[in-house]
PDB file of N, CA and C in Angstrom:
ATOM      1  N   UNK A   1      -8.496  30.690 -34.043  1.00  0.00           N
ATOM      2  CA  UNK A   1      -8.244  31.860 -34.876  1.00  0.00           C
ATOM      3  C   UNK A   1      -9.482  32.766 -34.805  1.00  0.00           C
ATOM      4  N   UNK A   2      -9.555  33.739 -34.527  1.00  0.00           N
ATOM      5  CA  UNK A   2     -10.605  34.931 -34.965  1.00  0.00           C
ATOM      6  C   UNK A   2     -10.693  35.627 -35.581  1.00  0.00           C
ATOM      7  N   UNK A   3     -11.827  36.032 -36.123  1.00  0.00           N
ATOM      8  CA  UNK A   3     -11.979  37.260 -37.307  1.00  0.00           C
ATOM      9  C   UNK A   3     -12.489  37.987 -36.482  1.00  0.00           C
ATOM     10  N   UNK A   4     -12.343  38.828 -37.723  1.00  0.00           N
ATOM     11  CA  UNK A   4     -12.515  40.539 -37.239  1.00  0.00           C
ATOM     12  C   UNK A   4     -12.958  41.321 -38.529  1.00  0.00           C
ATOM     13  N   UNK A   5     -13.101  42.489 -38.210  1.00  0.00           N
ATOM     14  CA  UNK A   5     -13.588  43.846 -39.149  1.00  0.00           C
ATOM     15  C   UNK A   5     -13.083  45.032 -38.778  1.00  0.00           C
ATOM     16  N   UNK A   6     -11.997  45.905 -39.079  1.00  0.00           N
ATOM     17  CA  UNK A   6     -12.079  46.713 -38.799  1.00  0.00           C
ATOM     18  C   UNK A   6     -12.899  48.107 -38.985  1.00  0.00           C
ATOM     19  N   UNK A   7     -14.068  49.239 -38.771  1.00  0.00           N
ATOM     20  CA  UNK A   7     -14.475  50.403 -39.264  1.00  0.00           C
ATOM     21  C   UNK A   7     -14.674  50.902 -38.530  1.00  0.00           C
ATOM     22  N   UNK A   8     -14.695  52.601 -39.127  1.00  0.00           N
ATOM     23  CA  UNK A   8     -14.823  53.839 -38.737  1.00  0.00           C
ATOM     24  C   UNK A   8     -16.218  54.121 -38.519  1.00  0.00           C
ATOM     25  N   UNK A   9     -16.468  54.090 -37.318  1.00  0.00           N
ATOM     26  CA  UNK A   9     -18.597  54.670 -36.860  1.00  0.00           C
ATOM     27  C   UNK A   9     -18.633  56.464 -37.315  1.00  0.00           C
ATOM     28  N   UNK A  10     -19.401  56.197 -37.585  1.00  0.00           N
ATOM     29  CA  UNK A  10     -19.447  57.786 -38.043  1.00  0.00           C
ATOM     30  C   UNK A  10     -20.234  58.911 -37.049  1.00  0.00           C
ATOM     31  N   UNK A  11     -19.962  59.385 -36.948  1.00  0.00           N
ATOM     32  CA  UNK A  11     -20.423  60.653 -35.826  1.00  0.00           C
ATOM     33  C   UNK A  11     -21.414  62.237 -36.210  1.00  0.00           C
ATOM     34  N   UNK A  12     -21.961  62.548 -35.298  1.00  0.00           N
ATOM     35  CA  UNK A  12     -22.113  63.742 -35.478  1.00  0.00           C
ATOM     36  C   UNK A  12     -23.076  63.826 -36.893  1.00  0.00           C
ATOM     37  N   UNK A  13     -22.996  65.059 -37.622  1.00  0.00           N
ATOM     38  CA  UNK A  13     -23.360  65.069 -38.373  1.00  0.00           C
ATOM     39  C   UNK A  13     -23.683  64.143 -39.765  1.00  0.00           C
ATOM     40  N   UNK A  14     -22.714  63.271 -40.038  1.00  0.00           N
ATOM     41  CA  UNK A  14     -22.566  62.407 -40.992  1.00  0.00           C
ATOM     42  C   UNK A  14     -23.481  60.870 -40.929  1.00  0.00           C
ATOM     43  N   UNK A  15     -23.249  61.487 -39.191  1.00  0.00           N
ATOM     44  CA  UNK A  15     -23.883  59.766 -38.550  1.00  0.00           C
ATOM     45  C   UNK A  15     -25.540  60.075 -38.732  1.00  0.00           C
ATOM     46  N   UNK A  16     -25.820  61.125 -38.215  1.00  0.00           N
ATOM     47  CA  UNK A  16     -27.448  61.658 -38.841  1.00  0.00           C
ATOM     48  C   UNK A  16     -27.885  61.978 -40.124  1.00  0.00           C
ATOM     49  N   UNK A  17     -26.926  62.203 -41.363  1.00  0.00           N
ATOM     50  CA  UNK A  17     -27.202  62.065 -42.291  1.00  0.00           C
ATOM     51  C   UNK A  17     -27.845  60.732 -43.046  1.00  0.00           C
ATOM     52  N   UNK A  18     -26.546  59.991 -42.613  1.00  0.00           N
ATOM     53  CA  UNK A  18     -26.282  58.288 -42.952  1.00  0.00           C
ATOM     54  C   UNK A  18     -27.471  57.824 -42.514  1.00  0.00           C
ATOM     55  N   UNK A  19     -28.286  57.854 -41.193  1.00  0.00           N
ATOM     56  CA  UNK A  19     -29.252  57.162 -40.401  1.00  0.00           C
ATOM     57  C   UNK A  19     -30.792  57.604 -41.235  1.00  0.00           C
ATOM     58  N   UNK A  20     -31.163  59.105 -41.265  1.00  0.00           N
ATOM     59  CA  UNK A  20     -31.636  59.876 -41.949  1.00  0.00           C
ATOM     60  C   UNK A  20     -32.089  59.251 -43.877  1.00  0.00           C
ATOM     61  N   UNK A  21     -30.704  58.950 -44.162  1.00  0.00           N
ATOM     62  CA  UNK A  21     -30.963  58.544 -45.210  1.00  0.00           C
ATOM     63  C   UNK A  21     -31.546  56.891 -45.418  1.00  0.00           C
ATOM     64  N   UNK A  22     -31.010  56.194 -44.411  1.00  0.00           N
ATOM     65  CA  UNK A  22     -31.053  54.633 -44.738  1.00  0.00           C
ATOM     66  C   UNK A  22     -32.912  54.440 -44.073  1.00  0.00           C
ATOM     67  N   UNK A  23     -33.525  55.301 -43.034  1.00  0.00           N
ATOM     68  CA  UNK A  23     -34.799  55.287 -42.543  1.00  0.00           C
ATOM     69  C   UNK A  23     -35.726  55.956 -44.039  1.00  0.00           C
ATOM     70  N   UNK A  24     -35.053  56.657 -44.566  1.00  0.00           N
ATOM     71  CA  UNK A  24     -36.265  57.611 -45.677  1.00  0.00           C
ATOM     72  C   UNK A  24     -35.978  56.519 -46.918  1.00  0.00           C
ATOM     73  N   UNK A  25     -34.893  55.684 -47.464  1.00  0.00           N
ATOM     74  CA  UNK A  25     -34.892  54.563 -48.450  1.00  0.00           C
ATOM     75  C   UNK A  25     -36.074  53.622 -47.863  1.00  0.00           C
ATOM     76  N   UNK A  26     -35.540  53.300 -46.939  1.00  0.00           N
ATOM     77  CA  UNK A  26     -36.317  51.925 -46.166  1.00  0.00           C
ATOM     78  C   UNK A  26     -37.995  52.145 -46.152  1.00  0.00           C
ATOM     79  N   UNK A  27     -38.320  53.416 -46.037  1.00  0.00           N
ATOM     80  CA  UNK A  27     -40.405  54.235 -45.555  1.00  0.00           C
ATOM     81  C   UNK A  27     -40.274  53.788 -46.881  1.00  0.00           C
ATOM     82  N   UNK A  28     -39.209  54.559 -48.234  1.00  0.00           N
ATOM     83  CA  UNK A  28     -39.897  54.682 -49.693  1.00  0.00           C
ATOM     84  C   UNK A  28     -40.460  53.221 -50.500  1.00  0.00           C
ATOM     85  N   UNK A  29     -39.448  52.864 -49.833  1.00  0.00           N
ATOM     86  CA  UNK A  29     -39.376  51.141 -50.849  1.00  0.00           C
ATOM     87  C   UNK A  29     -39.734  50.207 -50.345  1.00  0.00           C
ATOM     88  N   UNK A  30     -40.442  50.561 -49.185  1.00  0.00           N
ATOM     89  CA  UNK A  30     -41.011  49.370 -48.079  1.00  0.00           C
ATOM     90  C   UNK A  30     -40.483  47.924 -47.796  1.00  0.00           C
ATOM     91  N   UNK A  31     -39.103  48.744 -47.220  1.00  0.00           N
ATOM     92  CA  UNK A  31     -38.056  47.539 -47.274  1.00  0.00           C
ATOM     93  C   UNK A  31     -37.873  46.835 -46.023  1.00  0.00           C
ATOM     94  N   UNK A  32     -38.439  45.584 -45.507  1.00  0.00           N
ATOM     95  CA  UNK A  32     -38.616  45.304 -44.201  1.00  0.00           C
ATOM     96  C   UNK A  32     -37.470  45.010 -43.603  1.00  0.00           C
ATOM     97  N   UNK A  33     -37.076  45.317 -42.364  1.00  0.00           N
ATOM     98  CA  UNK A  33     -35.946  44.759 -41.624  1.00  0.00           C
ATOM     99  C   UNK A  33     -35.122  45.450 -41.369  1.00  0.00           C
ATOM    100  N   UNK A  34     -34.213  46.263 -42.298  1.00  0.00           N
ATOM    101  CA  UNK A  34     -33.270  46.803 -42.752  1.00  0.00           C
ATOM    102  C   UNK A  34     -33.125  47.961 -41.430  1.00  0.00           C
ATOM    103  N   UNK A  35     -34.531  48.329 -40.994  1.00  0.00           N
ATOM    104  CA  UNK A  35     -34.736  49.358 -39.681  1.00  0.00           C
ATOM    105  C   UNK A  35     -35.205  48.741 -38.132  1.00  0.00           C
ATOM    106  N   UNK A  36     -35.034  47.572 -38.476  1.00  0.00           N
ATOM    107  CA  UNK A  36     -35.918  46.469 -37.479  1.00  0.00           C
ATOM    108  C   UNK A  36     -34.544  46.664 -35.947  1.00  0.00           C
ATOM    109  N   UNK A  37     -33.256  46.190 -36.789  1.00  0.00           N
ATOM    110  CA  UNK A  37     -32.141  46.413 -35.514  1.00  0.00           C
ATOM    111  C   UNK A  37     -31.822  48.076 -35.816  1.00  0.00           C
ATOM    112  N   UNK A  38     -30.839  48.757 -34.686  1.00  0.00           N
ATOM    113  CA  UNK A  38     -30.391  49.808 -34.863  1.00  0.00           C
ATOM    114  C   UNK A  38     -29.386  49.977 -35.817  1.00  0.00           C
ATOM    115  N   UNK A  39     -29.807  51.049 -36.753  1.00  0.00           N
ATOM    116  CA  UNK A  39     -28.735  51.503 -37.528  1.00  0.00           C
ATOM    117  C   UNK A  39     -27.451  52.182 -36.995  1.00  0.00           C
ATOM    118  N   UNK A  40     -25.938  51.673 -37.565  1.00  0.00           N
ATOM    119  CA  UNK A  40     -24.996  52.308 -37.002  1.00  0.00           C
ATOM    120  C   UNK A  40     -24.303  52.205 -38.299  1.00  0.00           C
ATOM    121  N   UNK A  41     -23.992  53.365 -38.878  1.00  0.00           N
ATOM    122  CA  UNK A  41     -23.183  54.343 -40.072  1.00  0.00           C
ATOM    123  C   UNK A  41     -22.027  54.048 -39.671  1.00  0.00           C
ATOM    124  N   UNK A  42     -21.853  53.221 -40.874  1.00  0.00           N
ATOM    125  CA  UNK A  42     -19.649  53.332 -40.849  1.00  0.00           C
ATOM    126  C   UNK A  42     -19.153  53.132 -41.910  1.00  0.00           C
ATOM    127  N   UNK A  43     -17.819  53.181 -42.017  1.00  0.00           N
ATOM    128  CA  UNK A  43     -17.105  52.674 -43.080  1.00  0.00           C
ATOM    129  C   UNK A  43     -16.303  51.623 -43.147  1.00  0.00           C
ATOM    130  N   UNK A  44     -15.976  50.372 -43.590  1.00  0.00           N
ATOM    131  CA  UNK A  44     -15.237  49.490 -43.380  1.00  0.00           C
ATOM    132  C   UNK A  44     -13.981  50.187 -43.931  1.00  0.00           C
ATOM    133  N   UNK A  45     -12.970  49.822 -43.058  1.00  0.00           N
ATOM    134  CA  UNK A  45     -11.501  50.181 -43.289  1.00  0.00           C
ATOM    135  C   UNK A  45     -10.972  48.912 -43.701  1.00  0.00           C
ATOM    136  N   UNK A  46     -10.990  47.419 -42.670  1.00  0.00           N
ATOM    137  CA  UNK A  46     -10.288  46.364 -43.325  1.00  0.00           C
ATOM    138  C   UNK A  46     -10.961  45.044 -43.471  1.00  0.00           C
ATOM    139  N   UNK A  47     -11.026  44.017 -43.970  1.00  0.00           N
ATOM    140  CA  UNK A  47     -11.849  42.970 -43.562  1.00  0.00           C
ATOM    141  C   UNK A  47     -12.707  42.409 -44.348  1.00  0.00           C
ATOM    142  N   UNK A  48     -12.891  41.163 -43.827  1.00  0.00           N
ATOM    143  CA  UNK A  48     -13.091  40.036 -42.915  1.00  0.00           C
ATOM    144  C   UNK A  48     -10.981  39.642 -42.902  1.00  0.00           C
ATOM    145  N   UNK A  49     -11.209  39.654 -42.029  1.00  0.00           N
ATOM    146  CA  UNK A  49      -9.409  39.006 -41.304  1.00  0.00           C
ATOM    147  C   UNK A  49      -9.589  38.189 -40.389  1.00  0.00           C
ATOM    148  N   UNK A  50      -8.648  37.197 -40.395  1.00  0.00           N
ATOM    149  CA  UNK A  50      -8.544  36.351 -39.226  1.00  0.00           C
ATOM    150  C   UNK A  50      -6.888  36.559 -38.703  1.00  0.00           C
ATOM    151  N   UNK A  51      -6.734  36.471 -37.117  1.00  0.00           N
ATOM    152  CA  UNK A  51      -5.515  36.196 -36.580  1.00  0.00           C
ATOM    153  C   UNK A  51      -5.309  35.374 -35.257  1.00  0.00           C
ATOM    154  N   UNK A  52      -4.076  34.821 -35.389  1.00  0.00           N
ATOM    155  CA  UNK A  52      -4.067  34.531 -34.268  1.00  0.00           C
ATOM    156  C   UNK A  52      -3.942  35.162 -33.013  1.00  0.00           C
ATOM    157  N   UNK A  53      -3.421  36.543 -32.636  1.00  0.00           N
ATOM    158  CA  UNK A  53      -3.059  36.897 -31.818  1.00  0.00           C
ATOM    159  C   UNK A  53      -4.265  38.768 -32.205  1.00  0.00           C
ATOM    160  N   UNK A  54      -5.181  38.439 -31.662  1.00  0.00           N
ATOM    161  CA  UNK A  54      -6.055  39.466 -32.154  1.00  0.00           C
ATOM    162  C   UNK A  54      -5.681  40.684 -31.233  1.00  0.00           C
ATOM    163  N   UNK A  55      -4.880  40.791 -29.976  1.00  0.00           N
ATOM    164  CA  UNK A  55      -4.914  41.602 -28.675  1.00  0.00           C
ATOM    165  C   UNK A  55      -3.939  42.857 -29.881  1.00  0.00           C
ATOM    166  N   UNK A  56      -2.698  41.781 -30.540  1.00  0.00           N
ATOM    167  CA  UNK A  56      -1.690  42.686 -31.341  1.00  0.00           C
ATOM    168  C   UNK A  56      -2.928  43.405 -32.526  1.00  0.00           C
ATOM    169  N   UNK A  57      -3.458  42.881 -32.933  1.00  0.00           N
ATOM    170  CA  UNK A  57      -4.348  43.611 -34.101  1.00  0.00           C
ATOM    171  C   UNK A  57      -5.241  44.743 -33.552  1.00  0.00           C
ATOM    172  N   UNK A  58      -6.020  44.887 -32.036  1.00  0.00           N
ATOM    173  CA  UNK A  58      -6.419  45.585 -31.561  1.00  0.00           C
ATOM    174  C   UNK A  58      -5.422  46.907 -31.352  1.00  0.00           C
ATOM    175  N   UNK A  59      -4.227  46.547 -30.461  1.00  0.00           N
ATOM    176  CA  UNK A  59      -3.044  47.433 -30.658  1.00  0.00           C
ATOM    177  C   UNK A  59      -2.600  48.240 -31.628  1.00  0.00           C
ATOM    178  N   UNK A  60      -2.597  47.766 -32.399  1.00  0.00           N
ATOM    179  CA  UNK A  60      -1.948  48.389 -33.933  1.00  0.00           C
ATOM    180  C   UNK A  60      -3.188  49.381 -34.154  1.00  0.00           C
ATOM    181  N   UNK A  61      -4.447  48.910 -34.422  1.00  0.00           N
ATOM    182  CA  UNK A  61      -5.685  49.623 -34.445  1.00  0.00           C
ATOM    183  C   UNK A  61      -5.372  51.306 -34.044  1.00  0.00           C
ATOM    184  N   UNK A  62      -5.530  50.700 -32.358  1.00  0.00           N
ATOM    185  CA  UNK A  62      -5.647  51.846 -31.324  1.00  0.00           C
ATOM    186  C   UNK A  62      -4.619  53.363 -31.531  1.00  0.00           C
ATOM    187  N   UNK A  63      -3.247  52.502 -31.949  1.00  0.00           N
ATOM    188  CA  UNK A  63      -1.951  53.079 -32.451  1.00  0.00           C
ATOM    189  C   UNK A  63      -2.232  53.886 -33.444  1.00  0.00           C
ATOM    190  N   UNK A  64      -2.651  53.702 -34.521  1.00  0.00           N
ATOM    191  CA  UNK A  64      -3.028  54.345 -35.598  1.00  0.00           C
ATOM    192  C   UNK A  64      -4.346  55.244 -35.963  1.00  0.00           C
ATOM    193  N   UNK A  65      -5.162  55.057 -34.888  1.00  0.00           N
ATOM    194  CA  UNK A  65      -6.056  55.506 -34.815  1.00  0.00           C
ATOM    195  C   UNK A  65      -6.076  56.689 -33.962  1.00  0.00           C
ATOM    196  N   UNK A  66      -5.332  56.979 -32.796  1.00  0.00           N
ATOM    197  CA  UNK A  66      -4.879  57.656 -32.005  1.00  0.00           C
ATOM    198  C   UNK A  66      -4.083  58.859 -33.099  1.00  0.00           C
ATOM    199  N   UNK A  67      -3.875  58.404 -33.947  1.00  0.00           N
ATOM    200  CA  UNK A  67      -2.987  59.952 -35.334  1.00  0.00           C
ATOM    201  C   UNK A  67      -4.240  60.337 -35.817  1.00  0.00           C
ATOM    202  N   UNK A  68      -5.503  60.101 -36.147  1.00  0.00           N
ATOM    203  CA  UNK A  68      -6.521  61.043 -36.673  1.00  0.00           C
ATOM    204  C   UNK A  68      -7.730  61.767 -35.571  1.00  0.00           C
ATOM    205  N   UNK A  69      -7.647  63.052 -35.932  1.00  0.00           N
ATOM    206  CA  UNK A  69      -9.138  63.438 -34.942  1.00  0.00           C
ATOM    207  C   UNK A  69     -10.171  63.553 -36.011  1.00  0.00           C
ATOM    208  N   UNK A  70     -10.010  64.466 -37.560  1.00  0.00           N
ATOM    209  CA  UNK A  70     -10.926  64.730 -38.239  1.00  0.00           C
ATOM    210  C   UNK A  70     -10.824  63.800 -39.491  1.00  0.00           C
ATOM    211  N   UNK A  71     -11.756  63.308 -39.934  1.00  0.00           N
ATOM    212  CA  UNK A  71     -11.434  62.150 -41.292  1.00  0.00           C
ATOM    213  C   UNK A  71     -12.538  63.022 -41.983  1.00  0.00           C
ATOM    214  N   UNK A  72     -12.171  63.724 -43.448  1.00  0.00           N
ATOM    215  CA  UNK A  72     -13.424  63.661 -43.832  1.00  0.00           C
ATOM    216  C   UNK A  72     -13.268  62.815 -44.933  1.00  0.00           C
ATOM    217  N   UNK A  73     -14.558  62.856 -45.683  1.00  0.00           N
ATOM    218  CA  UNK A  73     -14.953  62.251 -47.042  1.00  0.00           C
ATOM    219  C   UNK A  73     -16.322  62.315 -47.413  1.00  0.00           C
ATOM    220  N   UNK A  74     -16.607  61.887 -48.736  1.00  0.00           N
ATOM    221  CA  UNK A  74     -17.897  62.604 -49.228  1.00  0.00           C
ATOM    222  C   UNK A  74     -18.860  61.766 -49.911  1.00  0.00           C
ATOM    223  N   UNK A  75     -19.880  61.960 -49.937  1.00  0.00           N
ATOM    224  CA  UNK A  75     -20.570  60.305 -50.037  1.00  0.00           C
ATOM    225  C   UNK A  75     -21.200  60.409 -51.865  1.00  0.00           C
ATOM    226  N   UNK A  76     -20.541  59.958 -52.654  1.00  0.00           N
ATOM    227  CA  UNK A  76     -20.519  59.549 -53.929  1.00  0.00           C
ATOM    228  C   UNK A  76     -22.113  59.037 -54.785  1.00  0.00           C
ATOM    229  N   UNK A  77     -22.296  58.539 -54.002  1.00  0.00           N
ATOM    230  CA  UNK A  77     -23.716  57.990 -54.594  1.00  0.00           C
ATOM    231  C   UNK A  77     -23.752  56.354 -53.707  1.00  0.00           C
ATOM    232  N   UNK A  78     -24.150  55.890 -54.588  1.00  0.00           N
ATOM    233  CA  UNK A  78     -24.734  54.440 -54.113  1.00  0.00           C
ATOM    234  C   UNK A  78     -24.393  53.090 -54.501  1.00  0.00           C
ATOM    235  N   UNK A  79     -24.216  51.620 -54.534  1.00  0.00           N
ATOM    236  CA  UNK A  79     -23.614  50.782 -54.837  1.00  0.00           C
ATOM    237  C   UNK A  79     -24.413  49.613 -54.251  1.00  0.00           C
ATOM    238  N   UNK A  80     -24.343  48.235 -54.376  1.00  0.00           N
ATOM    239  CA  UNK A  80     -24.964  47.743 -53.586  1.00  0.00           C
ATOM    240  C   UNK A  80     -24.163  46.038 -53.968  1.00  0.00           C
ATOM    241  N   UNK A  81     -24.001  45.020 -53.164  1.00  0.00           N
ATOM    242  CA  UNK A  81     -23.282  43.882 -53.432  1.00  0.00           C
ATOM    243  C   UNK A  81     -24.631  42.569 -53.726  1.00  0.00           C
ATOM    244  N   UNK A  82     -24.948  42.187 -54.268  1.00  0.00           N
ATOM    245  CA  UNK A  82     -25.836  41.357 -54.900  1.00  0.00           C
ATOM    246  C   UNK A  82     -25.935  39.881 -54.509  1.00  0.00           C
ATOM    247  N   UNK A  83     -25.800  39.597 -53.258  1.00  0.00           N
ATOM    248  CA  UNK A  83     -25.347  38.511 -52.588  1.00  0.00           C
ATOM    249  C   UNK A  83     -26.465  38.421 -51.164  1.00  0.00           C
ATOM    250  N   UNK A  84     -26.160  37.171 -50.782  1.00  0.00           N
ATOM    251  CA  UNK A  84     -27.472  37.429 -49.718  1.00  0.00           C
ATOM    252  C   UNK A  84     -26.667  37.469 -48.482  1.00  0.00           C
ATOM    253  N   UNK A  85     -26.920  38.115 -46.954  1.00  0.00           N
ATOM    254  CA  UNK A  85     -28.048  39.546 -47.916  1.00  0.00           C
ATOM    255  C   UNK A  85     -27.723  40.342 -48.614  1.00  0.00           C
ATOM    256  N   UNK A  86     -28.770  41.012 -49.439  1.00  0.00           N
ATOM    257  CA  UNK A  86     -28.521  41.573 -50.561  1.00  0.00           C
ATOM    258  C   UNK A  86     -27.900  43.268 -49.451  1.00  0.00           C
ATOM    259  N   UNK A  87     -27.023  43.638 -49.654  1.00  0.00           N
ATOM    260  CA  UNK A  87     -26.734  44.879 -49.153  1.00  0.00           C
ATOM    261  C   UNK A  87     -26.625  46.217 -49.870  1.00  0.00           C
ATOM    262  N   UNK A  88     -27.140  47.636 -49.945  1.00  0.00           N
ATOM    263  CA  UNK A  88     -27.185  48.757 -50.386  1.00  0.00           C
ATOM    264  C   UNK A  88     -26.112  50.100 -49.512  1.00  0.00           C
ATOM    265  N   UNK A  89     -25.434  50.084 -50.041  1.00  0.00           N
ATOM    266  CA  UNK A  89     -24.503  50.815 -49.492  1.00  0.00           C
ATOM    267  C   UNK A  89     -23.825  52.533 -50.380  1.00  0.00           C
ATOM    268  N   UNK A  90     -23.449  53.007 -49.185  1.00  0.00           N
ATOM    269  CA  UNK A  90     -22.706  54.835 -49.398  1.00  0.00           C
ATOM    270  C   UNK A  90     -21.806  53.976 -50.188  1.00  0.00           C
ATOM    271  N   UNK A  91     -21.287  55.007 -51.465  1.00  0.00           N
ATOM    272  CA  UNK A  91     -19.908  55.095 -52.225  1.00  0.00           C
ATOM    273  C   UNK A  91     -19.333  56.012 -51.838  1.00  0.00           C
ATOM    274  N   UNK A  92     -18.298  55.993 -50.916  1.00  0.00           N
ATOM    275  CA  UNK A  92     -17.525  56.986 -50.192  1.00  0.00           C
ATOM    276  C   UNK A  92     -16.363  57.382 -51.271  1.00  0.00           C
ATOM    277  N   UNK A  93     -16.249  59.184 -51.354  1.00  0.00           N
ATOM    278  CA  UNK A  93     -15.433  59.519 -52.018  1.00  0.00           C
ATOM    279  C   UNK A  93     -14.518  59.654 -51.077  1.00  0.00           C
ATOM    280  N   UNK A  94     -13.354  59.458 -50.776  1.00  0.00           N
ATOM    281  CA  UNK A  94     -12.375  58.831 -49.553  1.00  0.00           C
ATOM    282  C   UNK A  94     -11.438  60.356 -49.403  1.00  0.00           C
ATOM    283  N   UNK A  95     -11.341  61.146 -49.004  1.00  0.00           N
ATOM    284  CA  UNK A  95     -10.183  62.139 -48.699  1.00  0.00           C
ATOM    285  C   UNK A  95      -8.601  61.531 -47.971  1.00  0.00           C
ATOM    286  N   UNK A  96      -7.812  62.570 -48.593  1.00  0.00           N
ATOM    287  CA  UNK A  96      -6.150  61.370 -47.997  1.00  0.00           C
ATOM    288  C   UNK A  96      -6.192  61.525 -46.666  1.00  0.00           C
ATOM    289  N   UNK A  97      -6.761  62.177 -45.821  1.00  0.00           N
ATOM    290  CA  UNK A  97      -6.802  61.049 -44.345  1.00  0.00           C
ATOM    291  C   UNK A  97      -7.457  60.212 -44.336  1.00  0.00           C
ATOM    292  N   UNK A  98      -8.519  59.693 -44.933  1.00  0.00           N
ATOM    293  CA  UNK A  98      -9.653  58.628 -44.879  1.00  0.00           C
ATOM    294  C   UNK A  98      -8.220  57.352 -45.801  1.00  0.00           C
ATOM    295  N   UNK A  99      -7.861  57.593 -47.201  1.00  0.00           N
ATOM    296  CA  UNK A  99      -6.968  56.819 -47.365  1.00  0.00           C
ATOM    297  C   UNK A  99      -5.614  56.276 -46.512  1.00  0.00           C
ATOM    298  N   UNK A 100      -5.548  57.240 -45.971  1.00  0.00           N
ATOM    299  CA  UNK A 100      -3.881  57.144 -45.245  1.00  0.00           C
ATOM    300  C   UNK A 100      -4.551  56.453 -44.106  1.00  0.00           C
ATOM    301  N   UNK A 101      -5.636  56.474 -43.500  1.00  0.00           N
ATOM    302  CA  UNK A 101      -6.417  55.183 -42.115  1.00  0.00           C
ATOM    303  C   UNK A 101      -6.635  53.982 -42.697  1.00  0.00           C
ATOM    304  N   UNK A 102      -6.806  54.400 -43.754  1.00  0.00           N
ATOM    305  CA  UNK A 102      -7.155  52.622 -44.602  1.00  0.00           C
ATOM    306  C   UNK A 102      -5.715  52.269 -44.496  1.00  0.00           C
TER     307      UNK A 102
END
């Protein structure tokens, strides 16, 4: 069986915001690591999932993903899950194409 994750990488402008922001937290609070691998800005759409037949889950993906060019949404503030690792994360205010991809 395999798992998976599905999310949206973020691009362009949003993706330099996102990167921008997580490098100027990380200088302020002298937070080690967090900049150590490359940062890549996204949004989780589904997940942790497991299936058996992951080729069909890729499919369906591609299918549905192939209906959006522009997703926007707007970044809310901040949140963070309290678990190790401890993670700090965007609160995405979600627009109905960002919902209707979820």
């Amino acid at each position: 069986m395999a798992g998976f994750l599905v999310e949206f990488r973020m691009h362009g402008y949003a993706k330099e915001y996102a990167k921008e922001i997580v490098y100027s937290v990380a200088k302020k609070f002298r937070v080690r690591g967090v900049t150590r691998k490359r940062v890549v800005p996204h949004i989780s759409l589904y997940g942790p999932g497991r299936t058996n037949d992951i080729r069909k889950v890729i499919s369906v993906v591609e299918k549905v993903g192939h209906k959006f060019t522009l997703v926007p949404f707007s970044i809310r503030g901040f949140g963070f899950f309290d678990k190790i690792p401890k993670v700090i994360y965007f609160d995405i205010n979600p627009s109905q194409e960002l919902e209707e991809l979820r």
